[in-house]
C-alpha atoms as a PDB file:
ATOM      1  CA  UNK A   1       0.000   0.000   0.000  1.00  0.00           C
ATOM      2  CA  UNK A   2       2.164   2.842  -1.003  1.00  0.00           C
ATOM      3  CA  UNK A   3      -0.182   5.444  -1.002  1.00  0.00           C
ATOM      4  CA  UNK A   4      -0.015   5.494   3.087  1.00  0.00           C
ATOM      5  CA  UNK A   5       3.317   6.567   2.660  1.00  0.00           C
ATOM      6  CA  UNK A   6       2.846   9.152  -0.467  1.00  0.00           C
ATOM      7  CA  UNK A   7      -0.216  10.927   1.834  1.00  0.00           C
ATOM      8  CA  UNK A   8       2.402  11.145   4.681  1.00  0.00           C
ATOM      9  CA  UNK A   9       5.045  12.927   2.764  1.00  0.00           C
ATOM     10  CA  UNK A  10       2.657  15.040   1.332  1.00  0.00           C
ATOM     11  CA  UNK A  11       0.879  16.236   4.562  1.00  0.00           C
ATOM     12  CA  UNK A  12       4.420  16.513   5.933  1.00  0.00           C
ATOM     13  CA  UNK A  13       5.820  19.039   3.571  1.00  0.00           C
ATOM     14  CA  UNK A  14       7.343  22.072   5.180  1.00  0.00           C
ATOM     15  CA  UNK A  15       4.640  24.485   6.659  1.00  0.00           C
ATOM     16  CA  UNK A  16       1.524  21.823   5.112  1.00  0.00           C
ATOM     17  CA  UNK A  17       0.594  20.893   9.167  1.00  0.00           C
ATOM     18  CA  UNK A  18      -0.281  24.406  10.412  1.00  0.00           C
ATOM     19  CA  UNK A  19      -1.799  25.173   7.113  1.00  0.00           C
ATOM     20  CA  UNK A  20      -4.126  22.224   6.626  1.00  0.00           C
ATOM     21  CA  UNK A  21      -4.960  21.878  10.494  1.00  0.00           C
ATOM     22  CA  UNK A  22      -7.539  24.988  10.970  1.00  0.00           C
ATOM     23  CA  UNK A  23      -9.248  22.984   8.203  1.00  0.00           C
ATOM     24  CA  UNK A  24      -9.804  19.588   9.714  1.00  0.00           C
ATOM     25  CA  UNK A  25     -12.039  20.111  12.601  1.00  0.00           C
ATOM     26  CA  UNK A  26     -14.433  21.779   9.660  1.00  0.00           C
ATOM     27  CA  UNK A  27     -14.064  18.686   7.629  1.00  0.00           C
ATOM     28  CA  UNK A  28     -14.758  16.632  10.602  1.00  0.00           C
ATOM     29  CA  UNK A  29     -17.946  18.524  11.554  1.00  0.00           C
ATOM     30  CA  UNK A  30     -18.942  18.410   8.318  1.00  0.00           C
ATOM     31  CA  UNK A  31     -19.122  14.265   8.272  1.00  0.00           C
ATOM     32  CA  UNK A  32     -20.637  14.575  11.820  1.00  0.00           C
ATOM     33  CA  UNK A  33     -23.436  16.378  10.635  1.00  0.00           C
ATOM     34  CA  UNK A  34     -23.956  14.334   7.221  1.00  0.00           C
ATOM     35  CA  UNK A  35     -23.336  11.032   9.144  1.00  0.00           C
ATOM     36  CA  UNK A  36     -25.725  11.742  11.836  1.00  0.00           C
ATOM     37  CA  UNK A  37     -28.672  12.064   9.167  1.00  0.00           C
ATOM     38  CA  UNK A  38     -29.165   8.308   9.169  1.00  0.00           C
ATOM     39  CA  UNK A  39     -29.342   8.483  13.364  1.00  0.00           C
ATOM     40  CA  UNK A  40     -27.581  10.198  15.847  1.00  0.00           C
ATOM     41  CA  UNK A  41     -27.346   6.543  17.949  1.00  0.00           C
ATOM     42  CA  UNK A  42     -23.913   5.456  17.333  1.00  0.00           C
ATOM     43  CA  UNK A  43     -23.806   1.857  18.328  1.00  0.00           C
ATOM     44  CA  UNK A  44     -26.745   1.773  15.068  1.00  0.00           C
ATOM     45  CA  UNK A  45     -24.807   4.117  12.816  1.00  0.00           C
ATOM     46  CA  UNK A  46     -21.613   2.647  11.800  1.00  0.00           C
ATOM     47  CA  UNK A  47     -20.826   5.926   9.799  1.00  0.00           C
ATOM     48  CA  UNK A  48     -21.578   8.129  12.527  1.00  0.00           C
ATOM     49  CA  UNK A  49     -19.512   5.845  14.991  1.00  0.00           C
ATOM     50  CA  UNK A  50     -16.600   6.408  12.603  1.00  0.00           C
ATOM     51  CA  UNK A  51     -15.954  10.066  12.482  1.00  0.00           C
ATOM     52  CA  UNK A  52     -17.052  10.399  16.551  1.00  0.00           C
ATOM     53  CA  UNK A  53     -13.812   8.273  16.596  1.00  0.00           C
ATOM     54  CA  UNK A  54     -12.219  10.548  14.084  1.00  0.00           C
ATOM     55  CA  UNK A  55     -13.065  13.816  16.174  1.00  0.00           C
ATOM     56  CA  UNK A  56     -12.052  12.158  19.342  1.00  0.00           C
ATOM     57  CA  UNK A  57      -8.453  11.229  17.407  1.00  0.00           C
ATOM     58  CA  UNK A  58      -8.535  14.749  16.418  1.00  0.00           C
ATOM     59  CA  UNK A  59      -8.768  16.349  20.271  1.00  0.00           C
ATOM     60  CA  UNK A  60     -12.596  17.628  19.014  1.00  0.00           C
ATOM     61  CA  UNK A  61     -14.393  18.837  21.874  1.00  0.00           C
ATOM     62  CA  UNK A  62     -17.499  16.770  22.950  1.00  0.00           C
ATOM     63  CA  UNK A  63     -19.774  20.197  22.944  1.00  0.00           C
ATOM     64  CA  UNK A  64     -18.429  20.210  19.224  1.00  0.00           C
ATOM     65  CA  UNK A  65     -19.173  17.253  18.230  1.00  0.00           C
ATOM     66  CA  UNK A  66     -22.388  16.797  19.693  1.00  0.00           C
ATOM     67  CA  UNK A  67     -23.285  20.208  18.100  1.00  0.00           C
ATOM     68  CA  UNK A  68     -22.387  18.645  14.537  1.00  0.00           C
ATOM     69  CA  UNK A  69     -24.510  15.768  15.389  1.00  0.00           C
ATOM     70  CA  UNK A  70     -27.497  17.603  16.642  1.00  0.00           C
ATOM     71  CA  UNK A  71     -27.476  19.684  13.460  1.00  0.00           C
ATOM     72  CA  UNK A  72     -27.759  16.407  11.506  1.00  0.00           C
ATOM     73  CA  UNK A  73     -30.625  15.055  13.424  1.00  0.00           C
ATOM     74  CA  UNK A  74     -32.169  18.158  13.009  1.00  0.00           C
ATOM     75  CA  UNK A  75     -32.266  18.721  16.714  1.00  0.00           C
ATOM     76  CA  UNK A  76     -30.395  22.515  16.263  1.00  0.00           C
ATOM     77  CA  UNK A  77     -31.151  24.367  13.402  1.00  0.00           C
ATOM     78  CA  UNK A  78     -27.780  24.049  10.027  1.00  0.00           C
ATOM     79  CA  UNK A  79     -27.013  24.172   6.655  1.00  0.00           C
ATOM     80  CA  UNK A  80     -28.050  22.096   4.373  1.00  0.00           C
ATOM     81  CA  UNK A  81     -25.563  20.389   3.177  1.00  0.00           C
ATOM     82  CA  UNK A  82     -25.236  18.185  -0.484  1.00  0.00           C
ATOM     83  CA  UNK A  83     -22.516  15.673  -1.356  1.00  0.00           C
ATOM     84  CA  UNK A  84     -21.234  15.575  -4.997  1.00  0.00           C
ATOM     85  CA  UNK A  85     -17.889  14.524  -6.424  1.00  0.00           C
ATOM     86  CA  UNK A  86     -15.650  15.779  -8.686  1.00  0.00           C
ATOM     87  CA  UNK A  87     -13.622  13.942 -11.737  1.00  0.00           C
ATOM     88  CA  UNK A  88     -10.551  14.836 -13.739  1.00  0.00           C
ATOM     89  CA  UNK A  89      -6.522  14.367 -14.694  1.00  0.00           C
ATOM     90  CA  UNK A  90      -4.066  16.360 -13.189  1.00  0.00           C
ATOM     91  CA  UNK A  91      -0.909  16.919 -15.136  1.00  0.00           C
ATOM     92  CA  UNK A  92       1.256  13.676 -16.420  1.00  0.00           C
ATOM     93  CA  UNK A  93      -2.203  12.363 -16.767  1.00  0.00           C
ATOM     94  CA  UNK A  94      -2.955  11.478 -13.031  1.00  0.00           C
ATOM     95  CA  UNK A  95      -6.405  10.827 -12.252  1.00  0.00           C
ATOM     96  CA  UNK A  96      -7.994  12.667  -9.453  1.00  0.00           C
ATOM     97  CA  UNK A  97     -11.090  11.572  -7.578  1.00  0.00           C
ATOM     98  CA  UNK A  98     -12.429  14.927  -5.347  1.00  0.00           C
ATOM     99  CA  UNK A  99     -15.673  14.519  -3.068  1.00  0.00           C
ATOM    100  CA  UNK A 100     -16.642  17.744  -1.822  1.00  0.00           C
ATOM    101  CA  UNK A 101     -19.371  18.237   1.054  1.00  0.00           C
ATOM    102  CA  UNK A 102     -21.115  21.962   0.539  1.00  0.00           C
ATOM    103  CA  UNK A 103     -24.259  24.223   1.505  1.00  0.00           C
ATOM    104  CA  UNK A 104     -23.673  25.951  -2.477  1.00  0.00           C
ATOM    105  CA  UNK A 105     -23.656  23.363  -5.164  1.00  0.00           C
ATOM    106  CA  UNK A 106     -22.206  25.992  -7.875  1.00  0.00           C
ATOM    107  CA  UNK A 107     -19.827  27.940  -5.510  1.00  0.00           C
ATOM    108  CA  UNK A 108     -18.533  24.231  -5.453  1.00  0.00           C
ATOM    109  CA  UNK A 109     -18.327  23.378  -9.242  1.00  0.00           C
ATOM    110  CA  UNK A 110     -16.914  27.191 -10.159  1.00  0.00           C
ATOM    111  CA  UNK A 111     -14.107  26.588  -7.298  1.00  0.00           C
ATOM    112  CA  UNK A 112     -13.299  23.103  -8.232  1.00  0.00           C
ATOM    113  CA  UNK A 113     -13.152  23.705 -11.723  1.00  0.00           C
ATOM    114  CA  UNK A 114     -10.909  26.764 -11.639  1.00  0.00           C
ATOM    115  CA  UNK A 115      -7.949  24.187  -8.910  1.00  0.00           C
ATOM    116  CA  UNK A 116      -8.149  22.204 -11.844  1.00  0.00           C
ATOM    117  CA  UNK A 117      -7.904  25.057 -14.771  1.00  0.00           C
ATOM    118  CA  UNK A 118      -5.154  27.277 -13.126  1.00  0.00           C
ATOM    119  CA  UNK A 119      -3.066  23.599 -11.939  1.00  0.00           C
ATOM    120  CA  UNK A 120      -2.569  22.200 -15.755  1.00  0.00           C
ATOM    121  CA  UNK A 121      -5.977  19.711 -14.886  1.00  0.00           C
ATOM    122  CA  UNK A 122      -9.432  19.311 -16.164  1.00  0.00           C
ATOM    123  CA  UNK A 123     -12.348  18.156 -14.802  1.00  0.00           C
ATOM    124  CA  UNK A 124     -14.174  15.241 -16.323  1.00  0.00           C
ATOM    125  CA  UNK A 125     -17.414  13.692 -16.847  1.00  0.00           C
ATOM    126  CA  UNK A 126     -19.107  11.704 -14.011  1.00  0.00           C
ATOM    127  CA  UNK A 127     -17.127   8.007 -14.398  1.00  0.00           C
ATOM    128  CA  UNK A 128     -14.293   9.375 -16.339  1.00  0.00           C
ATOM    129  CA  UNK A 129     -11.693   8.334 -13.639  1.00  0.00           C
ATOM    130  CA  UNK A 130     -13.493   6.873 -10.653  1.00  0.00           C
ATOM    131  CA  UNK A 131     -12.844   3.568 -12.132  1.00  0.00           C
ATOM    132  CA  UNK A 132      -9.565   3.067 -12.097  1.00  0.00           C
ATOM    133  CA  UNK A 133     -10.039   3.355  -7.944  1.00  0.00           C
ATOM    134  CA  UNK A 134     -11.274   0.489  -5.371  1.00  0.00           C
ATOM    135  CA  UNK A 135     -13.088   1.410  -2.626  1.00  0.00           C
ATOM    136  CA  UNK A 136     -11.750  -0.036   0.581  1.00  0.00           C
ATOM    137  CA  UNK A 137     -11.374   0.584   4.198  1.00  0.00           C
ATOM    138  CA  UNK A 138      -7.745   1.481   5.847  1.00  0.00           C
ATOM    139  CA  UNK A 139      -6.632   1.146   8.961  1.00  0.00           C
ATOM    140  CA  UNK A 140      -3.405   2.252  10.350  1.00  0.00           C
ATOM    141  CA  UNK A 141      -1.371   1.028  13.466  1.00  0.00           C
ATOM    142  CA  UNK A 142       2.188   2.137  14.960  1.00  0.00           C
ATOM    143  CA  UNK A 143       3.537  -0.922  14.972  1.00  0.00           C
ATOM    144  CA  UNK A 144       6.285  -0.445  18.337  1.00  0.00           C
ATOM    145  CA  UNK A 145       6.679  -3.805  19.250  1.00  0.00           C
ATOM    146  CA  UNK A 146       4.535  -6.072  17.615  1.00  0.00           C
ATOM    147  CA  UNK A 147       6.359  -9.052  15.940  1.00  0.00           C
ATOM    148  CA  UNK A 148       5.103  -8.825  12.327  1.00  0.00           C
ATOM    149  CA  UNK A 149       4.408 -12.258  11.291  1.00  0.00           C
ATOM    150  CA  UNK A 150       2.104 -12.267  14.674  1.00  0.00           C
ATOM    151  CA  UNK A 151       0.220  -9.511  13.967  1.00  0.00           C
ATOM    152  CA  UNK A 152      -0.251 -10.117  10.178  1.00  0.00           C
ATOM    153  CA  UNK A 153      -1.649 -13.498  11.670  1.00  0.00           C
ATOM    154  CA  UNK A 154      -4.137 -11.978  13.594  1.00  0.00           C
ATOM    155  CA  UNK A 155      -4.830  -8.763  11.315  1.00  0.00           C
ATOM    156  CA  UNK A 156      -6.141 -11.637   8.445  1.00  0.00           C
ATOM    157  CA  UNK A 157      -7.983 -13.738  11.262  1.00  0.00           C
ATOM    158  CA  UNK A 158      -9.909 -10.078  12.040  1.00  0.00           C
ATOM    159  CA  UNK A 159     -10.572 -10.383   8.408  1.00  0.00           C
ATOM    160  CA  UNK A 160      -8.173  -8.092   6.423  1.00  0.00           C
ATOM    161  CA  UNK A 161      -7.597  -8.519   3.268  1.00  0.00           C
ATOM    162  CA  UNK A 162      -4.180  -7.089   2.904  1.00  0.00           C
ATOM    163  CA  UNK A 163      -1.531  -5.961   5.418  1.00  0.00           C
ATOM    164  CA  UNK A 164       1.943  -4.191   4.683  1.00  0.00           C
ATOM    165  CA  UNK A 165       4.605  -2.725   6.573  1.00  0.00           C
ATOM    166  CA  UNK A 166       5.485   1.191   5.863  1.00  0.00           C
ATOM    167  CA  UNK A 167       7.896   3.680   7.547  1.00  0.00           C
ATOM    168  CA  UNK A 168       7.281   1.859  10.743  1.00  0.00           C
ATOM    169  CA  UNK A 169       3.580   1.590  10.698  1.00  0.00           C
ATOM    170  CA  UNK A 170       1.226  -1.574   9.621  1.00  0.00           C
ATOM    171  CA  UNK A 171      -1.137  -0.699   6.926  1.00  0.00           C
ATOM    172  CA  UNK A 172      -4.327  -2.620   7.144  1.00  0.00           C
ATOM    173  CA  UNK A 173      -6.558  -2.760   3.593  1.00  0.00           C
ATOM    174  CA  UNK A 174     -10.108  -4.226   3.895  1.00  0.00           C
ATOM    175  CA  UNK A 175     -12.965  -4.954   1.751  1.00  0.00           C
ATOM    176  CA  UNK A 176     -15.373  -1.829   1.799  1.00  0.00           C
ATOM    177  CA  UNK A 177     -17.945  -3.947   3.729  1.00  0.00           C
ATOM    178  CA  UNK A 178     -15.939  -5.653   6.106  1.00  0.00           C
ATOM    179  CA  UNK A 179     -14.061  -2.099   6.957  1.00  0.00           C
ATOM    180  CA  UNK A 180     -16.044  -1.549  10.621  1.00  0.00           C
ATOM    181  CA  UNK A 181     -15.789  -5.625  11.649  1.00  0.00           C
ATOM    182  CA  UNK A 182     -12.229  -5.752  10.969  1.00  0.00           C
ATOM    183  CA  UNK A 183     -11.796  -2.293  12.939  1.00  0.00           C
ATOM    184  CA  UNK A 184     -13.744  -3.607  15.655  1.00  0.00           C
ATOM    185  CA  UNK A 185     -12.251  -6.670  16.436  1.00  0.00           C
ATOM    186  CA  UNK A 186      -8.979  -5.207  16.060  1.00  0.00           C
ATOM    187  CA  UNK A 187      -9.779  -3.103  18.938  1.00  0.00           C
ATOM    188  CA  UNK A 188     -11.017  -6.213  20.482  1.00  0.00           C
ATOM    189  CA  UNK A 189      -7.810  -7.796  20.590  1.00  0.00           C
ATOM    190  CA  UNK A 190      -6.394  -4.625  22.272  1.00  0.00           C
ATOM    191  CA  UNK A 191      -4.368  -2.701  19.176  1.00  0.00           C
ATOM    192  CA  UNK A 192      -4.516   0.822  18.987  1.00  0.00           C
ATOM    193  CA  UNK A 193      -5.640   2.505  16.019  1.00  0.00           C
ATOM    194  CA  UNK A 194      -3.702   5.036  14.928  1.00  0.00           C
ATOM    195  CA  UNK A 195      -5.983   5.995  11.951  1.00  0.00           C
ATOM    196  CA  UNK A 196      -9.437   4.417  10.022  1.00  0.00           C
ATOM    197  CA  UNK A 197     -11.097   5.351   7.220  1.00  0.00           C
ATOM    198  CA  UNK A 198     -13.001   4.592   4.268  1.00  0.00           C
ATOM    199  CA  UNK A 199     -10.690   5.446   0.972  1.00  0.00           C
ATOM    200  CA  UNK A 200     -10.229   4.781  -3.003  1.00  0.00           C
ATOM    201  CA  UNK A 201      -7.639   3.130  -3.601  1.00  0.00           C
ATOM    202  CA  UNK A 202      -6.045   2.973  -7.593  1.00  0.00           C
ATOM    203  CA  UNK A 203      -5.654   0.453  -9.240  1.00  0.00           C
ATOM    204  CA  UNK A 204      -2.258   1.270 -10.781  1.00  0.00           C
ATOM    205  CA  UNK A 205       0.015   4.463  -9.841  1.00  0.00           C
ATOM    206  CA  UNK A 206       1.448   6.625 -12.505  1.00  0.00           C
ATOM    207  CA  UNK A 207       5.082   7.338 -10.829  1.00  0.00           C
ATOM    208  CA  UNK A 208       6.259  10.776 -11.040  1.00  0.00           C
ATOM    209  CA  UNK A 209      10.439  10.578 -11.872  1.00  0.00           C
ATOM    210  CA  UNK A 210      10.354  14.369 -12.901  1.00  0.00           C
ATOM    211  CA  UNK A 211      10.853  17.068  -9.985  1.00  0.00           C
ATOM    212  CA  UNK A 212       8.744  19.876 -12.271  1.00  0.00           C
ATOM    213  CA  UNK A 213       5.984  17.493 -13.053  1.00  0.00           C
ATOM    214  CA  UNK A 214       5.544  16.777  -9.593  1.00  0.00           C
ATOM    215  CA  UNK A 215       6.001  19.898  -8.333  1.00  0.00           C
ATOM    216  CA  UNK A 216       2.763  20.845 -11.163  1.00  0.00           C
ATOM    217  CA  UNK A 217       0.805  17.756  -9.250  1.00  0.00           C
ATOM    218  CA  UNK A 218       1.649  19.018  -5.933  1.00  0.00           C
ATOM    219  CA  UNK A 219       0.442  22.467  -6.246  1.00  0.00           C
ATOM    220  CA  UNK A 220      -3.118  20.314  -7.764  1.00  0.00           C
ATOM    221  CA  UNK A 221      -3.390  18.406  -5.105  1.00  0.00           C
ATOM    222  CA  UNK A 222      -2.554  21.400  -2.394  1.00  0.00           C
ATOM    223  CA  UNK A 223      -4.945  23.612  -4.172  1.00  0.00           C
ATOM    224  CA  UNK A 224      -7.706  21.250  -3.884  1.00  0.00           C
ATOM    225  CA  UNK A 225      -6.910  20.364  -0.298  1.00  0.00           C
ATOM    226  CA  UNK A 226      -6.939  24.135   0.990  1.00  0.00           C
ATOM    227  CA  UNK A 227     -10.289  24.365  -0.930  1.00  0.00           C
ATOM    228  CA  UNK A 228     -13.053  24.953   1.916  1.00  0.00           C
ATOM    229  CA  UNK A 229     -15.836  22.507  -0.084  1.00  0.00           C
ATOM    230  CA  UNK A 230     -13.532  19.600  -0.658  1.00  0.00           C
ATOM    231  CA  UNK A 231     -13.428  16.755   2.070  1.00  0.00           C
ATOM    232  CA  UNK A 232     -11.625  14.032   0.727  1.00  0.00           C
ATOM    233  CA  UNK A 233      -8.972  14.278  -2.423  1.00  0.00           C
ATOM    234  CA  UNK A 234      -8.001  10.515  -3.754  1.00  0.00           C
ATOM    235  CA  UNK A 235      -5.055  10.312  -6.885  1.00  0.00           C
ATOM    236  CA  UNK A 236      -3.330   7.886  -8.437  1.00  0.00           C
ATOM    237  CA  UNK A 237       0.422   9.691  -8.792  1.00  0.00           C
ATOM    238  CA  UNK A 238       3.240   8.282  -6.789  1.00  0.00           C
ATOM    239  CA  UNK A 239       6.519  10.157  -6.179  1.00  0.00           C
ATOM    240  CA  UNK A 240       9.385   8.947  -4.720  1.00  0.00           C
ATOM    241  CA  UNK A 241      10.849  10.654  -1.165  1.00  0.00           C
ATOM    242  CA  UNK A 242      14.328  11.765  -2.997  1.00  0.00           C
ATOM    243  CA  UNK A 243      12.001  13.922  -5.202  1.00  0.00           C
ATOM    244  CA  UNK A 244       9.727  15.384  -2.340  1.00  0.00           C
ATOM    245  CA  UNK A 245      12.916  16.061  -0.338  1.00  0.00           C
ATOM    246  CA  UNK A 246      14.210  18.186  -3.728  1.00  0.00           C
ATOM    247  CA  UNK A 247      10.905  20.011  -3.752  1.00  0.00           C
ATOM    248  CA  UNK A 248      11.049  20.732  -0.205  1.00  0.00           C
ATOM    249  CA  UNK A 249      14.635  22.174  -0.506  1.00  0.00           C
END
């Protein structure tokens, strides 16, 4: 799974942190709310039981959170939000899946359209890209001092479907379905999750060997990120870290 590893060095980047972080307790909020329209009951709303664990990861206050929820069972009075997603190639030809969560469905398409115009992109029909991606669940875990071949034992026997070892962390794939059982009964056998959460995954990378051209998929990717309407950005480019580490210098 190298994408856990690409994300990383992406949201590591000099200065991304602070820049990105005012943004995620928004994005959060914004999947409380949404989630909580099919129940605000957690232990019957696997979605909703997902991003309370996201908020809590995130140091969300519980008056936040149970403000987000309220305004998605209707109980306090919110925007209306819709959820649409975006489709289009980025420059070198990488394919760029964008789901955006908004109260203004055509602030949305004008602002998406223009990170793709002004970033070498274009946006595409509905389809055009989305399948070359899998849906999946992932599920990260420091791995400290876990023997490997143990815990790959009992990752597959909680029923993952793939495991791999990155940058000191286990990466845990899952069938889309199966995401919340294998989740739950790795927290059953006592492992702490570092992160969860439902993702595309491509099913082939287009690698990136030229610092300009990634610098041009960077600045996509950023662009759409730091737009206030997008809440999750999924790609299919893969750059190596001696080229990041270039772009960073």
């Amino acid at each position: 799974m190298a994408g856990h590893s690409k994300w990383a060095n992406i949201q590591h980047r000099k200065g991304r942190q602070d820049k990105i972080r005012g943004k995620i307790f928004t994005r959060i909020g914004k999947e409380l709310t949404i989630a909580a329209r099919e129940g605000g009951n957690p232990e019957f709303n696997p979605k909703l039981r997902l991003a309370i664990d996201k908020a809590k990861a995130s140091n969300m206050s519980k008056d936040v959170m149970e403000r987000a929820i309220k305004k998605g069972t209707g109980e306090l009075e919110g925007v209306e939000y819709v959820e649409i997603t975006y489709e289009g190639y980025g420059p070198a030809g990488v394919a760029f899946v964008v789901e955006v969560v908004t109260d203004n469905k055509n602030r949305s398409a004008s602002s998406v359209r223009s990170n793709f115009a002004r970033n070498d992109g274009n946006l595409g029909a509905d389809g055009a890209v989305s399948w070359m991606f899998h849906k999946k669940g992932q599920i990260i875990i420091n791995k400290g001092t876990l023997d490997t071949d143990d815990f790959m034992m009992q990752a597959l026997d909680a029923g993952a479907e793939d495991i791999a070892e990155e940058n000191g962390k286990f990466v845990i794939t899952t069938e889309f379905s199966e995401f919340m059982n294998v989740k739950e009964n790795l927290e059953k056998e006592g492992f702490l999750i570092e992160s969860a959460e439902l993702t595309m995954i491509p099913e082939n990378n287009v690698e990136i060997t030229d610092e300009e051209m990634a610098t041009k998929v960077l600045k996509l990717y950023e662009a759409l990120e730091e737009n206030e309407d997008v809440q999750n950005i999924y790609a299919n480019f893969e750059i190596s870290d001696e080229i990041m580490e270039k772009i960073d210098n």
